[in-house]
C-alpha atoms as a PDB file:
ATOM      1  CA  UNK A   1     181.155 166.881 271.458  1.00  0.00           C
ATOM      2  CA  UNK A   2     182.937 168.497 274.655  1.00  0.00           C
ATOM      3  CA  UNK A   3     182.510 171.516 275.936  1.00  0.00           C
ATOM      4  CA  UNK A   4     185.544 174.120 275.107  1.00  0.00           C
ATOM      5  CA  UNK A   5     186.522 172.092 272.483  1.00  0.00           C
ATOM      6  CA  UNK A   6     188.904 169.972 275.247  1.00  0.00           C
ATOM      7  CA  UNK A   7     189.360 166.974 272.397  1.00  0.00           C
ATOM      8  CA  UNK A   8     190.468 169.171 270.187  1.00  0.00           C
ATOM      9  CA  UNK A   9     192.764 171.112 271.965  1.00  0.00           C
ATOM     10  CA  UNK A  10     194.159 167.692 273.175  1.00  0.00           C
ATOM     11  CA  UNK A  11     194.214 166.506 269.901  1.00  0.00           C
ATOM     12  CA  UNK A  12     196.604 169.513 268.904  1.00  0.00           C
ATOM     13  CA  UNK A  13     198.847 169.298 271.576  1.00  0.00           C
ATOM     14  CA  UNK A  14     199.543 165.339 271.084  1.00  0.00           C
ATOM     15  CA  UNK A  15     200.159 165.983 266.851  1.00  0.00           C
ATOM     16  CA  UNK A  16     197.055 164.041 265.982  1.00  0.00           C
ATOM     17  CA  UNK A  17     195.156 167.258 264.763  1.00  0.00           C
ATOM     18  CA  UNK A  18     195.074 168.915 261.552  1.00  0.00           C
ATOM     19  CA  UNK A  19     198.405 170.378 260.998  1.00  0.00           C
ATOM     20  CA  UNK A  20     198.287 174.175 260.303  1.00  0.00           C
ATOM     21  CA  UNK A  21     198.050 175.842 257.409  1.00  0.00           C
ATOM     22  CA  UNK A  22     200.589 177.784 256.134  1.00  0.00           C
ATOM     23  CA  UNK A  23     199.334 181.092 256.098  1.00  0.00           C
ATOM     24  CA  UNK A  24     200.785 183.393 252.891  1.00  0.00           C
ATOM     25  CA  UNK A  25     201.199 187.217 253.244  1.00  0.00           C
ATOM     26  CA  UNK A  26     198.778 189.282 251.403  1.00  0.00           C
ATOM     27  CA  UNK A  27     199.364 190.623 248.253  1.00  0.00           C
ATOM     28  CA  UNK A  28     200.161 194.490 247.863  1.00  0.00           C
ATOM     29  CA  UNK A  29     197.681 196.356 246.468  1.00  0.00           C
ATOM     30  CA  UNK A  30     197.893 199.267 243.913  1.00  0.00           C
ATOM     31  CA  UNK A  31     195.387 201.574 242.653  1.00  0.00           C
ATOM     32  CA  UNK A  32     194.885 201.772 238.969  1.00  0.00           C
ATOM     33  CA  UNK A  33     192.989 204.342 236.565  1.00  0.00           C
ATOM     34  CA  UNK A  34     191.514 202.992 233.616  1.00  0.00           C
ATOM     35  CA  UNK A  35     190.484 205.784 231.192  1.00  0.00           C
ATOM     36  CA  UNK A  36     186.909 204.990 228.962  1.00  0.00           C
ATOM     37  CA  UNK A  37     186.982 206.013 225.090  1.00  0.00           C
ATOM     38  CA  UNK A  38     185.129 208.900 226.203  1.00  0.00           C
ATOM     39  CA  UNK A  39     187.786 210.219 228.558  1.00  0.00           C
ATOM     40  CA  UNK A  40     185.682 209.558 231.645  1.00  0.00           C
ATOM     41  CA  UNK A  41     188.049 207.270 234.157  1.00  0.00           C
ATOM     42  CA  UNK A  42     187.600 205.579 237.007  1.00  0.00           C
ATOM     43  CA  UNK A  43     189.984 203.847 239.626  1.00  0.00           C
ATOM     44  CA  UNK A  44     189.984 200.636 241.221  1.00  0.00           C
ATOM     45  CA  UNK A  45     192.520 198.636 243.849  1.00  0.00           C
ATOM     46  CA  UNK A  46     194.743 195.958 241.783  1.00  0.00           C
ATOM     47  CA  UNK A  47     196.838 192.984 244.050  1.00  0.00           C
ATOM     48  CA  UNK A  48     200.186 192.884 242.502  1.00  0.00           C
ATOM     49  CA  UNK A  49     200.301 190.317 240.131  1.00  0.00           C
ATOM     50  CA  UNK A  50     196.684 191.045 238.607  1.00  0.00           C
ATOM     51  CA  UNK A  51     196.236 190.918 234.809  1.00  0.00           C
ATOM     52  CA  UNK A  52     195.147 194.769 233.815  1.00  0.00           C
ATOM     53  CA  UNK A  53     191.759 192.684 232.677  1.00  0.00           C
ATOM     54  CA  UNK A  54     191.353 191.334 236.381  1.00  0.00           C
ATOM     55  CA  UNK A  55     191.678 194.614 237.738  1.00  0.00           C
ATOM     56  CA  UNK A  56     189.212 196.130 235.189  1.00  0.00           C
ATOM     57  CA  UNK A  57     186.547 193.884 236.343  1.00  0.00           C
ATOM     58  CA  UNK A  58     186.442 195.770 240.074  1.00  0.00           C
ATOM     59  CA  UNK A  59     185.110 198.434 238.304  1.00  0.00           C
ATOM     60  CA  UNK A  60     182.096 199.744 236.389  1.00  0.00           C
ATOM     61  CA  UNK A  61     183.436 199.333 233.102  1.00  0.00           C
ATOM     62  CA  UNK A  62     186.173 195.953 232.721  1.00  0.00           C
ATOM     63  CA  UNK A  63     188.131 195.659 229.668  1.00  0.00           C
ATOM     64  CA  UNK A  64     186.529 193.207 226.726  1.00  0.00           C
ATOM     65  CA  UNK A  65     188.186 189.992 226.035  1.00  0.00           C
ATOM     66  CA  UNK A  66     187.887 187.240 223.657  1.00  0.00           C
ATOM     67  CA  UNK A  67     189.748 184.584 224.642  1.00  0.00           C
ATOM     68  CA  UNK A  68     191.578 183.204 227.488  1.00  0.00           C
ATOM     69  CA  UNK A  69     194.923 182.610 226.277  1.00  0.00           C
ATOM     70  CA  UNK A  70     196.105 185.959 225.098  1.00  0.00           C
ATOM     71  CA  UNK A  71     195.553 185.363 221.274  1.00  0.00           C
ATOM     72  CA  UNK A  72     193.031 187.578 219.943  1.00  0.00           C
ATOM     73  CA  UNK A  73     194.409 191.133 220.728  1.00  0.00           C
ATOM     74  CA  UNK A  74     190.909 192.281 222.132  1.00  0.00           C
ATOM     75  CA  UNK A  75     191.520 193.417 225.278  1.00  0.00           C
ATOM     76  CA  UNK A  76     194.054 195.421 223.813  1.00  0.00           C
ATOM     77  CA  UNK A  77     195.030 198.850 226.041  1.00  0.00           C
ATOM     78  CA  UNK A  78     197.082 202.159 225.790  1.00  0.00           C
ATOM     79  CA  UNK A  79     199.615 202.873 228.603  1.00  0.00           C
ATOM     80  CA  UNK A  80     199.365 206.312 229.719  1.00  0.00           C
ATOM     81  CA  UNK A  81     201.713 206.446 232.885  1.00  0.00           C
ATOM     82  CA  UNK A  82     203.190 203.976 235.313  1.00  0.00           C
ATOM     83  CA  UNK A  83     204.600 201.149 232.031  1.00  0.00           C
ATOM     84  CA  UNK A  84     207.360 200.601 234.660  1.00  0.00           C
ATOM     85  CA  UNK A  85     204.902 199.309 236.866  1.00  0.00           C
ATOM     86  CA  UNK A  86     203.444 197.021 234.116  1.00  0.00           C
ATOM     87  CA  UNK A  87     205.133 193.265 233.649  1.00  0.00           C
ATOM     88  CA  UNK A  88     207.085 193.730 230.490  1.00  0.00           C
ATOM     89  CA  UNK A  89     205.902 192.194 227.206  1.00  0.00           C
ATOM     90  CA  UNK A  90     206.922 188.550 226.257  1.00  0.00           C
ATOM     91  CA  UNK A  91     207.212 186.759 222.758  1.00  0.00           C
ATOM     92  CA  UNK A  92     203.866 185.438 223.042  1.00  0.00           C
ATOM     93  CA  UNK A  93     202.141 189.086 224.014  1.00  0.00           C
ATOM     94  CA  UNK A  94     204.223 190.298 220.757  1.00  0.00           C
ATOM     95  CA  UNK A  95     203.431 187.328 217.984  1.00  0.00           C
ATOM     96  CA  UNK A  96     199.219 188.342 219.529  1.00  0.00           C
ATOM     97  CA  UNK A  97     199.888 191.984 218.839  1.00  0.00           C
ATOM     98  CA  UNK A  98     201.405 191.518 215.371  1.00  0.00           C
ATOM     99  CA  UNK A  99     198.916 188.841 214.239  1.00  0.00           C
ATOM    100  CA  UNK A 100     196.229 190.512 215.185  1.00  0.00           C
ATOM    101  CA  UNK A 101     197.238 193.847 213.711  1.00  0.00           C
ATOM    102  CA  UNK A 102     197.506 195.557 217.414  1.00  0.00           C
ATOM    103  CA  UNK A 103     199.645 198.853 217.150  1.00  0.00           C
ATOM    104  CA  UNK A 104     203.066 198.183 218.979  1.00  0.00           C
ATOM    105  CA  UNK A 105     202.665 200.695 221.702  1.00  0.00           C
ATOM    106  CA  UNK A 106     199.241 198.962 223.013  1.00  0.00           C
ATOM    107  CA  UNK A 107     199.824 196.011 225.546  1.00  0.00           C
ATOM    108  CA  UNK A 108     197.509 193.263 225.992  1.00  0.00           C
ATOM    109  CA  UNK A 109     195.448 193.275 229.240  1.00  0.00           C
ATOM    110  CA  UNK A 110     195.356 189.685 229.574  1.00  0.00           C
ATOM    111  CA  UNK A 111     198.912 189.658 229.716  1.00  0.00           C
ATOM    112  CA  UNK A 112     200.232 192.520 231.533  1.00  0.00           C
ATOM    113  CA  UNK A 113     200.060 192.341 235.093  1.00  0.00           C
ATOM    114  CA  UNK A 114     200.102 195.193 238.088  1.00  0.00           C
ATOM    115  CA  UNK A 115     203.827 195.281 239.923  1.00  0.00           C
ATOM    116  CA  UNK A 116     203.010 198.865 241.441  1.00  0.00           C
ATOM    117  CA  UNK A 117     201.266 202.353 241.719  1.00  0.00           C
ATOM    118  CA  UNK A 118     201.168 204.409 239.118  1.00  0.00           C
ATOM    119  CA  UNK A 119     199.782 202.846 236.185  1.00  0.00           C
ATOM    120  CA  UNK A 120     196.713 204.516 233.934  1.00  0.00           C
ATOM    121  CA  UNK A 121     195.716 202.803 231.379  1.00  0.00           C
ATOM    122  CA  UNK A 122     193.032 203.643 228.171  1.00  0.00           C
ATOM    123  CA  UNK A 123     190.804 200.677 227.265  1.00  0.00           C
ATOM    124  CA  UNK A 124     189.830 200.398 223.836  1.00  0.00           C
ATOM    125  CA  UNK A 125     187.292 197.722 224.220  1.00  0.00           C
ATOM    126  CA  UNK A 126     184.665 198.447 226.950  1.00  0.00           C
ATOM    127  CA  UNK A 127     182.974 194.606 227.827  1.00  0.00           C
ATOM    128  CA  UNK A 128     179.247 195.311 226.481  1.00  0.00           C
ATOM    129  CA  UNK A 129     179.887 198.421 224.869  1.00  0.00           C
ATOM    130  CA  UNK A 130     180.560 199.804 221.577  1.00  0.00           C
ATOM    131  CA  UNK A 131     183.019 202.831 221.861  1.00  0.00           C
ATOM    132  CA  UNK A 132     185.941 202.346 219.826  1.00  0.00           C
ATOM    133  CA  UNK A 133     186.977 205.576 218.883  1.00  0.00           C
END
């Protein structure tokens, strides 16, 4: 080992070193209020991109799920403001919703990602908890 980190440095300079990573700019981030069956809500900080159910989980109370590949309409959710801001729903969101038996208005939190501020949400299905209303 050399002090300074000389062989290194010489390393770099004659294109025998690691080559540098590519650094990627970081994400946006939104806030988002989730609203509990009791009315109660609480706000976290979404990247955009995040699935409504990622963004639930930097909170107290994340949305339940039951799968992982947006087919069993648990982690169903009501759009109060900001649907705009939501990704809009695709074929496979819809055949979930009406296979499951998932009112048309909800959206699937496994699906439906963050694009910008704005967006308040009711969960139905609190992970843990029993409060459908």
């Amino acid at each position: 080992m050399t002090p300074f980190g000389i062989r290194k440095k010489l390393k770099a300079l004659l294109g025998f070193g690691e080559p540098p990573k590519p650094s990627t700019p970081p994400r946006p981030k939104y806030p988002v209020t989730f609203v509990l069956p009791d009315r109660s809500d609480y706000e976290v900080e979404a990247k955009q991109g995040d699935s409504l159910v990622l963004a639930s989980g930097r909170g107290p109370y994340p949305i339940s799920t039951g799968c992982s590949d947006g087919t069993c309409g648990t982690c169903s959710v009501e759009v109060w403001d900001g649907e705009d801001m939501l990704t809009p729903a695709d074929s496979h969101e819809e055949e979930t919703k009406k296979n499951n038996g998932v009112a048309e208005h909800m959206r699937l939190g496994c699906q439906t990602a963050v694009l910008g501020s704005g967006v308040k949400v009711r969960i139905v299905n609190v992970l843990g908890e029993d409060l459908v209303e």
